[in-house]
C-alpha atoms as a PDB file:
ATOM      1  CA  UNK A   1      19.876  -2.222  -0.380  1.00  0.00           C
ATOM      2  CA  UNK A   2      17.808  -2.327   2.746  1.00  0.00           C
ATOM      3  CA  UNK A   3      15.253  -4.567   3.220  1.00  0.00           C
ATOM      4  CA  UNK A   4      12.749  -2.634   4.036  1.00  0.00           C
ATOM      5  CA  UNK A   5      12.864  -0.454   0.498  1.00  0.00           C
ATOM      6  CA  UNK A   6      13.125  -4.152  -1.128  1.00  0.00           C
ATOM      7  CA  UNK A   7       9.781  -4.809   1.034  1.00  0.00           C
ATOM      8  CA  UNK A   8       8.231  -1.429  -0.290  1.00  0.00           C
ATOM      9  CA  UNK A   9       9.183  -2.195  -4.254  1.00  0.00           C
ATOM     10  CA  UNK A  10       7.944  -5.555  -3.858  1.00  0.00           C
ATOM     11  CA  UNK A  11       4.494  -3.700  -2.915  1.00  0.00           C
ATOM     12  CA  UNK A  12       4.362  -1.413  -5.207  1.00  0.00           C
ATOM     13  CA  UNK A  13       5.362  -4.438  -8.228  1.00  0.00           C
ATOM     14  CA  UNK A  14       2.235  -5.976  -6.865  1.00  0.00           C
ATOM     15  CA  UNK A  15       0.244  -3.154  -6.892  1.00  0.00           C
ATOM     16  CA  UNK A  16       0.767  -2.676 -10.118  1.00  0.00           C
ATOM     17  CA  UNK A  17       0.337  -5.677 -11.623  1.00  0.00           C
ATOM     18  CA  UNK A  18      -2.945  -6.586  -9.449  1.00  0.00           C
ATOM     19  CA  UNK A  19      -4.589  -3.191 -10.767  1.00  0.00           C
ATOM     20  CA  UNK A  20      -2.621  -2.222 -14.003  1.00  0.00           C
ATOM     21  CA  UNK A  21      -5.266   0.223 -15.120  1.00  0.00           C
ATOM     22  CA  UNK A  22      -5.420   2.390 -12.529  1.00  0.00           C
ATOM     23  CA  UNK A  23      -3.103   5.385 -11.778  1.00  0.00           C
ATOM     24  CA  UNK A  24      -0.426   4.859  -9.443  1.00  0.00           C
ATOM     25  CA  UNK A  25       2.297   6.847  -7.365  1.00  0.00           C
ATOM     26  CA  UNK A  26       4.432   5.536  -5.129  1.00  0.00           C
ATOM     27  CA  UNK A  27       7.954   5.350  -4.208  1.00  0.00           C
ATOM     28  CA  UNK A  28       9.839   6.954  -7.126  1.00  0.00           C
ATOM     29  CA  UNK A  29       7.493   9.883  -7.377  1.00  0.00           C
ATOM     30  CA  UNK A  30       8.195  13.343  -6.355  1.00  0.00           C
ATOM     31  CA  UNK A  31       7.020  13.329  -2.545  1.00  0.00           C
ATOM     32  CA  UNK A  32       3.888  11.574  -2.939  1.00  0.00           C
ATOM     33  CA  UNK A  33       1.981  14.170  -3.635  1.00  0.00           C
ATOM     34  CA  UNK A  34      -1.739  14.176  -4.781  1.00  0.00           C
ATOM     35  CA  UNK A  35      -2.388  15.312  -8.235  1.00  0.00           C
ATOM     36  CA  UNK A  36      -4.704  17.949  -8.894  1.00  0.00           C
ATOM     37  CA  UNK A  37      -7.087  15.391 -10.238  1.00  0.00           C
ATOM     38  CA  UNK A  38      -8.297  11.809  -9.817  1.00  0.00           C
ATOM     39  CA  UNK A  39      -7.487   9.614 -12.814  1.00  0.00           C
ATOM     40  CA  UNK A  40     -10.953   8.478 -14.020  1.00  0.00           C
ATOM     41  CA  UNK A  41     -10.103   5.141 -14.196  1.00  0.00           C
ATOM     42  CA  UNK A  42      -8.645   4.968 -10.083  1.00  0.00           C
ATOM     43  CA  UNK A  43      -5.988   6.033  -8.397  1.00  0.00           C
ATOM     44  CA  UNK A  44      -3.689   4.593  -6.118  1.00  0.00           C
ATOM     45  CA  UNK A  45      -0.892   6.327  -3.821  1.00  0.00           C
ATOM     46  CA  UNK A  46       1.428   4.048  -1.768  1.00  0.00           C
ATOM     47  CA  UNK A  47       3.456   5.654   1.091  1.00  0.00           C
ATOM     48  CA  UNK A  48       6.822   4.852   1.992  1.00  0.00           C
ATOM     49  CA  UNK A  49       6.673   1.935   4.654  1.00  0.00           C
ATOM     50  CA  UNK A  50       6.987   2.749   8.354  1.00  0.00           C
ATOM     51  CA  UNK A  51       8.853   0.629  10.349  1.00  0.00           C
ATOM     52  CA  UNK A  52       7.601  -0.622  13.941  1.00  0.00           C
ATOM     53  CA  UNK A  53      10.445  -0.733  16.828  1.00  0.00           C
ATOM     54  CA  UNK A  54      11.483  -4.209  15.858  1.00  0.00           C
ATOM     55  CA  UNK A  55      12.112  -7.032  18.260  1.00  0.00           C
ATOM     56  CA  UNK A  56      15.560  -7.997  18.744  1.00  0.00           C
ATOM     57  CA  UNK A  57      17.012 -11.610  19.581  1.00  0.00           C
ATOM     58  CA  UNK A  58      20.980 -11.675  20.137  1.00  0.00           C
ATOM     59  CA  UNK A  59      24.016 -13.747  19.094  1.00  0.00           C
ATOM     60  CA  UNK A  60      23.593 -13.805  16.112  1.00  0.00           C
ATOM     61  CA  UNK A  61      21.791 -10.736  16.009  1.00  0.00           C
ATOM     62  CA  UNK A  62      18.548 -10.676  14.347  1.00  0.00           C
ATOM     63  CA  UNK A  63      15.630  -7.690  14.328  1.00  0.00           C
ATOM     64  CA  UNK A  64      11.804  -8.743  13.888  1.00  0.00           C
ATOM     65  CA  UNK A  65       9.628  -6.038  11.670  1.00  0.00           C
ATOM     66  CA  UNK A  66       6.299  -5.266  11.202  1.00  0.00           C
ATOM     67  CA  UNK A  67       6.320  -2.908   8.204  1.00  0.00           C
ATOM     68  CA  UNK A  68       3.242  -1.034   7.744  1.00  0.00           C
ATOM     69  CA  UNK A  69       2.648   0.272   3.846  1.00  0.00           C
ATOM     70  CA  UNK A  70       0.102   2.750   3.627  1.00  0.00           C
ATOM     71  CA  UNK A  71      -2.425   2.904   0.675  1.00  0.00           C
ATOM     72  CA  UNK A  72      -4.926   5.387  -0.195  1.00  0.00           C
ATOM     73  CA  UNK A  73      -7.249   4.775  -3.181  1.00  0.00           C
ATOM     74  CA  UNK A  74      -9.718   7.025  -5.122  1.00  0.00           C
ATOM     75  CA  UNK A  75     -11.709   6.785  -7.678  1.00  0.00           C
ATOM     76  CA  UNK A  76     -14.807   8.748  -9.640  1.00  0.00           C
ATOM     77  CA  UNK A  77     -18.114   8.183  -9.052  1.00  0.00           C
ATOM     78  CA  UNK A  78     -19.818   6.340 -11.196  1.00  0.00           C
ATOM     79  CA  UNK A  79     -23.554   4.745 -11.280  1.00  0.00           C
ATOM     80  CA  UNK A  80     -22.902   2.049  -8.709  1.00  0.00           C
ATOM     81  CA  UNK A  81     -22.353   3.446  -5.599  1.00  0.00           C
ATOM     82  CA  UNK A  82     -18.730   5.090  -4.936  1.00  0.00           C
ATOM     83  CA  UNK A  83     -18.421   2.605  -1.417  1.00  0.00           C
ATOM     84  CA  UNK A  84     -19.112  -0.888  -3.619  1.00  0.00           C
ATOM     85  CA  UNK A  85     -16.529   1.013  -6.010  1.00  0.00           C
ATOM     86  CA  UNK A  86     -14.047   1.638  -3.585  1.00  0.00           C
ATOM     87  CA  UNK A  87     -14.200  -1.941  -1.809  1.00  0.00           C
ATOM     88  CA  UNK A  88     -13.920  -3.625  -5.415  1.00  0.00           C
ATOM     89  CA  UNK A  89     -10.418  -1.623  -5.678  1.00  0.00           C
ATOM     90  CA  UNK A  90      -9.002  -2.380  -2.425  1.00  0.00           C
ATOM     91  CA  UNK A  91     -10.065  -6.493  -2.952  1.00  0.00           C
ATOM     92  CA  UNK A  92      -8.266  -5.848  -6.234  1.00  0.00           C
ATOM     93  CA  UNK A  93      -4.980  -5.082  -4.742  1.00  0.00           C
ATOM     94  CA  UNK A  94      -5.952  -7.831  -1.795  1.00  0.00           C
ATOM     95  CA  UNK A  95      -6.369 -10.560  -3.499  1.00  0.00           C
ATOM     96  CA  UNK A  96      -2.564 -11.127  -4.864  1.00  0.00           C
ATOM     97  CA  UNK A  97      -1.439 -10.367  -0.987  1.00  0.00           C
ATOM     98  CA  UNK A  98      -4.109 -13.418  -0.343  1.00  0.00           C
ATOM     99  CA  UNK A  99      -2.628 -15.722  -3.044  1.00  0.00           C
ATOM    100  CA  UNK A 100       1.104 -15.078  -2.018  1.00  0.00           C
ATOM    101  CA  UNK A 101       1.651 -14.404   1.835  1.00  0.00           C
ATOM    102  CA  UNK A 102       4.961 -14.371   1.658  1.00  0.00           C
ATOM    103  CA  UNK A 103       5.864 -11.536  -0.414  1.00  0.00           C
ATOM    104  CA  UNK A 104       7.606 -14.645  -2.983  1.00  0.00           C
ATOM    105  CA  UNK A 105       9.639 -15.216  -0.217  1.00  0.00           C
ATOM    106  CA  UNK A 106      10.618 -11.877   0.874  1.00  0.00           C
ATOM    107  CA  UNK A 107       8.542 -11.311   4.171  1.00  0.00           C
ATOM    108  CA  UNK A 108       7.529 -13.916   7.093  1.00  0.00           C
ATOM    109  CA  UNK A 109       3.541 -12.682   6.484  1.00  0.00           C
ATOM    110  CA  UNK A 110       1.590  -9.965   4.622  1.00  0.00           C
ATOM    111  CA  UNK A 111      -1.706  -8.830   5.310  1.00  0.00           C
ATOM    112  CA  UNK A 112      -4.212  -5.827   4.660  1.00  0.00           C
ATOM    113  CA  UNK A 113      -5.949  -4.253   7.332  1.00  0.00           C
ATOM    114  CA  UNK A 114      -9.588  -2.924   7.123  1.00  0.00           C
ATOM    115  CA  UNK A 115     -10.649  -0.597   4.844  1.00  0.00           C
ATOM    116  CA  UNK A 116     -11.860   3.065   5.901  1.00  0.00           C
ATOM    117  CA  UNK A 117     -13.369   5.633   3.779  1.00  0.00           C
ATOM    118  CA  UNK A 118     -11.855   9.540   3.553  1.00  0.00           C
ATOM    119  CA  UNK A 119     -12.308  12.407   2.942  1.00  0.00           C
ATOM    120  CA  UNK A 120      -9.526  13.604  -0.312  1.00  0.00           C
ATOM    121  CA  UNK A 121      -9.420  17.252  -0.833  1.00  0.00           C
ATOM    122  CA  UNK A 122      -7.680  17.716  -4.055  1.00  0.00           C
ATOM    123  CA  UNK A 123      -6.251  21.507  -4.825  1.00  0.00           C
ATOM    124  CA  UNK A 124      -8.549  22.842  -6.808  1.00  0.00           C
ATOM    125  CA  UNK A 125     -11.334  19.743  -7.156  1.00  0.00           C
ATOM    126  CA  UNK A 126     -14.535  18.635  -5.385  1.00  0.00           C
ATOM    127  CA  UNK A 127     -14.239  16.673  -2.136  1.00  0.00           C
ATOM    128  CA  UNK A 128     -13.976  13.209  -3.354  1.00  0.00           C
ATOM    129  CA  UNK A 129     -14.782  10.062  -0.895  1.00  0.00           C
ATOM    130  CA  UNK A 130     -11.557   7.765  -0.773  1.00  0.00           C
ATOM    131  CA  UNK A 131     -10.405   5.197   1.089  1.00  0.00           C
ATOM    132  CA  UNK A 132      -7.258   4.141   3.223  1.00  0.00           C
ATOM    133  CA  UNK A 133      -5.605   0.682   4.525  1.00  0.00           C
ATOM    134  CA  UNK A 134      -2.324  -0.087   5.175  1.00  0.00           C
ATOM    135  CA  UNK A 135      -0.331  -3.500   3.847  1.00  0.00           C
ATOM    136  CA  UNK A 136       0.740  -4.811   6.976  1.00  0.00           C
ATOM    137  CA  UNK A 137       4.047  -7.039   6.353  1.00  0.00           C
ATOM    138  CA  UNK A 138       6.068  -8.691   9.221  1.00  0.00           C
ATOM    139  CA  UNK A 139      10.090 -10.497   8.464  1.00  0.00           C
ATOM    140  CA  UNK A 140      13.375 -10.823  10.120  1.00  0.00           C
ATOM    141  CA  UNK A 141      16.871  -9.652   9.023  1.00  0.00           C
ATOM    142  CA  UNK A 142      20.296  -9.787  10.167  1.00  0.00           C
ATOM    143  CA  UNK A 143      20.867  -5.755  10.091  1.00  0.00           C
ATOM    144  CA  UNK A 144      18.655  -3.229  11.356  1.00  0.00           C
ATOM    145  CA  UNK A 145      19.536  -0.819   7.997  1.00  0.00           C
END
């Protein structure tokens, strides 16, 4: 298997054990796309990785990623305001990236970038307020598949 769909399922694993009660579609659904509504408990759609031109060091031959994960998250809102909502998800998903840098051993480094808040148009719903970031993780292999 390539690495970089081992680096995606290892995301998505986290995911869903940092936010268990929350919706989530990711890399085994149909194309990712957005259901007609948002789960009122918070939902969470992970993107297939994208892959950065890597660097590449020869004999032996070795390629250095940085794997970018996309992650959108939205949720209802509710009487706190739907920002402080929003920013209590994505620190939710955060924090086990925090605790374990190294993906158990998987990646060289993982990190989240900032948060920023969306626009979701939903077919056939409201505008909802969401928010994006991406799971930024870097690692080396010995094949470019």
């Amino acid at each position: 298997m390539a690495k970089s769909y081992d680096v995606d399922k290892a995301v998505v694993d986290l995911i869903k054990l940092a936010v268990p009660d929350f919706a989530i579609l990711g890399l085994d659904d149909d194309g990712g796309d957005r259901p007609r509504r948002i789960d009122p408990r918070g939902t969470v759609w992970i993107r297939d990785g994208e892959l950065a031109e890597p660097d590449i060091d020869l004999s032996p031959a070795t390629y250095h990623y940085s794997h970018r994960i996309p992650v959108e998250i939205a949720a209802y809102s509710s009487s706190e305001p739907l920002r402080l909502v929003l920013n209590r998800m994505a620190s939710m998903i955060a924090a086990p990236i925090k605790a374990d840098r190294f993906l158990g051993g998987l990646v060289d480094y993982i990190d989240v970038t900032a948060l920023e808040l969306v626009s979701i148009n939903a077919i056939g719903a409201q505008t909802q307020k969401g928010g994006m970031f991406d799971i930024v993780a870097t690692y080396t292999t010995d094949s470019p598949l």
